[in-house]
Protein backbone atom coordinates (compact mmCIF):
# COMPACT_ATOMS: atom_id res chain seq x y z
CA UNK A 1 -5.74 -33.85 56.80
CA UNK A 2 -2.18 -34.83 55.77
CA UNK A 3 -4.29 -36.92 52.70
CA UNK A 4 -5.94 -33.91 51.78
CA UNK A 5 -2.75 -31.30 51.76
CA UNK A 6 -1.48 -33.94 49.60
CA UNK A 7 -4.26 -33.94 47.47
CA UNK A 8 -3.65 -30.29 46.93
CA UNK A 9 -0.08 -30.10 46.32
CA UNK A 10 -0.37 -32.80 43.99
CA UNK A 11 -2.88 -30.72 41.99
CA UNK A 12 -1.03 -28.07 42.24
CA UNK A 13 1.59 -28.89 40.83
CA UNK A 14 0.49 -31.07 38.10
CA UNK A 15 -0.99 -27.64 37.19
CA UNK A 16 1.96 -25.78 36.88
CA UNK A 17 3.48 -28.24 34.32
CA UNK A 18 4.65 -26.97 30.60
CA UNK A 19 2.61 -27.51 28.05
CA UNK A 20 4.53 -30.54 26.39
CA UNK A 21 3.20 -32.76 29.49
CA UNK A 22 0.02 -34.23 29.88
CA UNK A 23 -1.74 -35.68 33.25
CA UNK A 24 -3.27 -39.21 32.75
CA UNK A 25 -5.70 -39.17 35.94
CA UNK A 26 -7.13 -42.35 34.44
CA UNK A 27 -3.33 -43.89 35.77
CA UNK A 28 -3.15 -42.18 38.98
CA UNK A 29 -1.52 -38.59 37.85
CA UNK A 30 1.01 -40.73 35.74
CA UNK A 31 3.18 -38.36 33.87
CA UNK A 32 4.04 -38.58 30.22
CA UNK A 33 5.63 -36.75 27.71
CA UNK A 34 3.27 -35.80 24.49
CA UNK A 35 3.73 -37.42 21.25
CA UNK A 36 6.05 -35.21 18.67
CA UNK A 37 3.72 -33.56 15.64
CA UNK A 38 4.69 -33.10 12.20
CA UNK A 39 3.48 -29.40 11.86
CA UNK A 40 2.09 -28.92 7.96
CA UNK A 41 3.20 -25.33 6.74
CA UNK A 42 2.14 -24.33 3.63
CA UNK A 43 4.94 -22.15 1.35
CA UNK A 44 3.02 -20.00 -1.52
CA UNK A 45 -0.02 -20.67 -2.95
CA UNK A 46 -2.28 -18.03 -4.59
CA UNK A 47 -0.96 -15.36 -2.19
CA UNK A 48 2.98 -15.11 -1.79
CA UNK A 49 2.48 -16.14 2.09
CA UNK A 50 3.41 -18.86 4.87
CA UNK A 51 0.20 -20.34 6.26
CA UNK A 52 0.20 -20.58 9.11
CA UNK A 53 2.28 -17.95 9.66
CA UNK A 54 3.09 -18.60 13.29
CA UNK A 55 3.34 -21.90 14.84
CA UNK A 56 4.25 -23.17 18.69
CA UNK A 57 5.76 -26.47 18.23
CA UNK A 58 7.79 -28.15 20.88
CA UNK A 59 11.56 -29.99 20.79
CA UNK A 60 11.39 -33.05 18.70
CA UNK A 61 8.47 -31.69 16.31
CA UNK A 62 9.05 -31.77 12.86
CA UNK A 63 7.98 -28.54 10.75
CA UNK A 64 7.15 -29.45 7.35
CA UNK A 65 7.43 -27.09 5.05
CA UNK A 66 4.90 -27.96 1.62
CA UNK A 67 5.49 -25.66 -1.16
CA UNK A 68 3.09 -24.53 -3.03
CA UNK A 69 2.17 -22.58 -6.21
CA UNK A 70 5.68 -20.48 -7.05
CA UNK A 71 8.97 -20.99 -6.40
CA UNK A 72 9.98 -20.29 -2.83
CA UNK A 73 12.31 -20.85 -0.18
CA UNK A 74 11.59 -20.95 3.65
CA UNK A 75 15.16 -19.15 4.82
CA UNK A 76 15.59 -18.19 8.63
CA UNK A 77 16.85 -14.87 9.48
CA UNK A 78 16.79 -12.33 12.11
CA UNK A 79 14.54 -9.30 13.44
CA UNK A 80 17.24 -7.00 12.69
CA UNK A 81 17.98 -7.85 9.20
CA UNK A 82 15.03 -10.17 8.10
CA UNK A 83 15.52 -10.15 4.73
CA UNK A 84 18.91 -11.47 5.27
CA UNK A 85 20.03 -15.35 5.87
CA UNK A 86 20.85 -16.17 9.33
CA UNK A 87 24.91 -17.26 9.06
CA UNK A 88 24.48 -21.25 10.06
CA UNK A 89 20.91 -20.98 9.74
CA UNK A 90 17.97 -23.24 7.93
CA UNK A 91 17.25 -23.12 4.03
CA UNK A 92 15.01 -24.95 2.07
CA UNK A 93 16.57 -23.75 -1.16
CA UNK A 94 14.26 -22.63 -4.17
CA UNK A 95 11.79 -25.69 -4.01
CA UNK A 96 9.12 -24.91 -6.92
CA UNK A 97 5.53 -26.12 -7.74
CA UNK A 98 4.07 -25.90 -11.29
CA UNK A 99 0.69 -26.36 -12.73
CA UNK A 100 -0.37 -30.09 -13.33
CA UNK A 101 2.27 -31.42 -10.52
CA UNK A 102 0.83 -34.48 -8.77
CA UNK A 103 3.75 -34.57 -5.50
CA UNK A 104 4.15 -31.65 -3.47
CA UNK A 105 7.99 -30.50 -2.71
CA UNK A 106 8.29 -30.55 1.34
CA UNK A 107 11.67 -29.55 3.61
CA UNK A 108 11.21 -31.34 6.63
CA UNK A 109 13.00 -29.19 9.59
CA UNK A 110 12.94 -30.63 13.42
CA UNK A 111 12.87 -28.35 15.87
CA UNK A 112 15.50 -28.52 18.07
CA UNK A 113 15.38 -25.14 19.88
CA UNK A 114 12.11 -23.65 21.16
CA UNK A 115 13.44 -20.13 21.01
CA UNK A 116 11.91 -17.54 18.49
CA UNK A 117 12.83 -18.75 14.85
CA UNK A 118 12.59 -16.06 11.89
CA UNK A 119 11.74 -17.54 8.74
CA UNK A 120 11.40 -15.38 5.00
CA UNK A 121 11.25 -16.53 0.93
CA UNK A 122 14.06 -15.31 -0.50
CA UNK A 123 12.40 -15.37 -3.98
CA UNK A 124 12.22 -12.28 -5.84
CA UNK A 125 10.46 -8.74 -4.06
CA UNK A 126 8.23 -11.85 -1.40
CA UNK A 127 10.16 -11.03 1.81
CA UNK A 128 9.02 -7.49 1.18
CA UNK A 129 5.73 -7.97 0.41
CA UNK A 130 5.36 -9.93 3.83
CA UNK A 131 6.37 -13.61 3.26
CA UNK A 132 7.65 -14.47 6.84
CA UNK A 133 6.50 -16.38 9.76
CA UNK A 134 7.79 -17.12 13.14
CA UNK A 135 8.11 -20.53 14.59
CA UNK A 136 7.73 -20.33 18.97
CA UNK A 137 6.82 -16.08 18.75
CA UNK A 138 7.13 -14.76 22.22
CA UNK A 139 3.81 -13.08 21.21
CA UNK A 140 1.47 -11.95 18.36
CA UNK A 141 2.85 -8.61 18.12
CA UNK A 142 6.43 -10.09 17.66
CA UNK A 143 5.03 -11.25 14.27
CA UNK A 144 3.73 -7.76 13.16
CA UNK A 145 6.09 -6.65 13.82
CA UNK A 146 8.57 -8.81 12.00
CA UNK A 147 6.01 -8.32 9.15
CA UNK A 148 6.74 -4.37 9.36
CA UNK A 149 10.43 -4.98 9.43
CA UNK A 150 10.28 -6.94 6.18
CA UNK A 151 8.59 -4.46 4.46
CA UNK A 152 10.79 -2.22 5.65
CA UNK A 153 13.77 -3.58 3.59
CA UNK A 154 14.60 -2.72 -0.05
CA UNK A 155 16.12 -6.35 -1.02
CA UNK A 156 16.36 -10.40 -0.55
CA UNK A 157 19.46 -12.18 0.03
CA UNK A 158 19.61 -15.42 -1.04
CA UNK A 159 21.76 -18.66 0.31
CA UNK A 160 23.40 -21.01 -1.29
CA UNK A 161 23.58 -23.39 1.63
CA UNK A 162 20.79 -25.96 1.89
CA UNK A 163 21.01 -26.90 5.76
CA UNK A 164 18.78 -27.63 8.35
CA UNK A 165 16.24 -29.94 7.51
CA UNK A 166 15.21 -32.53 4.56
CA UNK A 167 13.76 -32.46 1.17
CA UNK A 168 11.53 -34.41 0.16
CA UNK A 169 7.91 -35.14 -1.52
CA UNK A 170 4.99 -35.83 -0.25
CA UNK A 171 1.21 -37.03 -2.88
CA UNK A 172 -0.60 -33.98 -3.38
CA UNK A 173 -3.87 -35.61 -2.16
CA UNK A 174 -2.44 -35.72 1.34
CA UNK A 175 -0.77 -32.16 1.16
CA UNK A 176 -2.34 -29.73 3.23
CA UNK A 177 -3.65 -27.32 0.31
CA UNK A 178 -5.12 -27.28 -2.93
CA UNK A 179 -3.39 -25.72 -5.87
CA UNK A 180 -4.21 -22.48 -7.29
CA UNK A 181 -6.57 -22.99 -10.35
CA UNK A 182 -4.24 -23.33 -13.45
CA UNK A 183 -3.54 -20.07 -15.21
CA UNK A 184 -4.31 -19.61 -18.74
CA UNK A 185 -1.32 -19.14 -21.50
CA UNK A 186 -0.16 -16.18 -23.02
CA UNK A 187 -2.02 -14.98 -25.42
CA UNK A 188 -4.50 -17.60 -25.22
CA UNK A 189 -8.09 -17.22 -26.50
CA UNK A 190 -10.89 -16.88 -23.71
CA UNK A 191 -13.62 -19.48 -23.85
CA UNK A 192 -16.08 -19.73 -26.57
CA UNK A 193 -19.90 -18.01 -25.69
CA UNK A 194 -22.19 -21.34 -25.39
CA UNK A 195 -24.52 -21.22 -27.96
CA UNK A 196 -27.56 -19.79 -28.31
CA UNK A 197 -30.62 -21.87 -27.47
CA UNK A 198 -33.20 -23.01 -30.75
CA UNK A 199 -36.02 -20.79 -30.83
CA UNK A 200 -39.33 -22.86 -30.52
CA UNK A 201 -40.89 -23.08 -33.73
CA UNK A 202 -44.09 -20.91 -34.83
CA UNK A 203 -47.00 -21.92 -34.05
């Protein structure tokens, strides 16, 4: 009996643990903490979005912001003004990607709190048009509505600070996107028609 109520409580409680455990039963219910991820986000691209644009990472994961088509900063902020740069906060700074690059501009930012973080681009009219994410969102609506506070705001404010994290680059074959298809010049003549096929002579 005493085996079996142990049994129990054991399972219990293994149960109950946070998410950033894991159970080895192969080792007897050994407990161990889970490796730290390096959590790809992608900054741009042919929409002016983050993607994902909500992520649960844990302490001592490393979000890695990859920038993509654009020029774009990932800048952390606040529901109340989330347009605005968060006073100590984390700032990429303006990290751009052109057409032909072969490296991928990345800002390498470990969490270190797993409380709700409010990130925008502070480039130009994107914050308004919905450019945000959340890192740890207490819930799905918290990002709508984030989304709907955005677009609520008339302006970007921009920071000068570059804090938080780590620039760096990373080979666009192991970024996690593919580029937007290269836009054509101004001005620049569309394609030729193919030619026409020969006619088959008569008989």
């Amino acid at each position: 009996m005493k085996l079996l109520f142990s049994s129990f409580l054991f399972a219990t409680t293994s149960s109950a643990l946070p998410n950033s455990f894991s159970t080895l039963t192969a080792t007897g219910g050994l407990i161990v903490p889970r490796a730290n991820q390096l959590i790809p986000v992608v900054v741009g691209g042919p929409q002016d979005t983050f993607a994902p644009n909500s992520v649960v990472a844990a302490l001592g994961d490393v979000i890695q912001f990859q920038f993509s088509n654009g020029n774009h900063t990932a800048t952390q902020s606040t529901p109340e003004a989330p347009c605005t740069p968060l006073a100590g906060g984390i700032n990429s700074g303006h990290i751009p990607f052109q057409d032909g690059q072969t490296d991928v501009g990345t800002f390498n930012m470990p969490v270190t709190s797993v409380a709700p973080m409010f990130i925008y681009c502070a480039t130009g009219p994107h914050c308004q048009e919905g450019q945000i994410m959340i890192i740890n969102p207490a819930n799905a609506q918290q990002v709508v509505d984030f989304v709907k506070a955005a677009q609520g705001t008339t302006a970007s404010v921009d920071s000068a600070t570059i804090s938080g994290g780590t620039a760096g680059k990373v080979t666009l074959g192991t970024a996690a996107f593919v580029p937007a298809p290269a836009k054509a010049a101004p001005g620049a003549a569309p394609p030729a028609a193919p030619a026409p096929a020969p006619s088959a002579p008569a008989a």
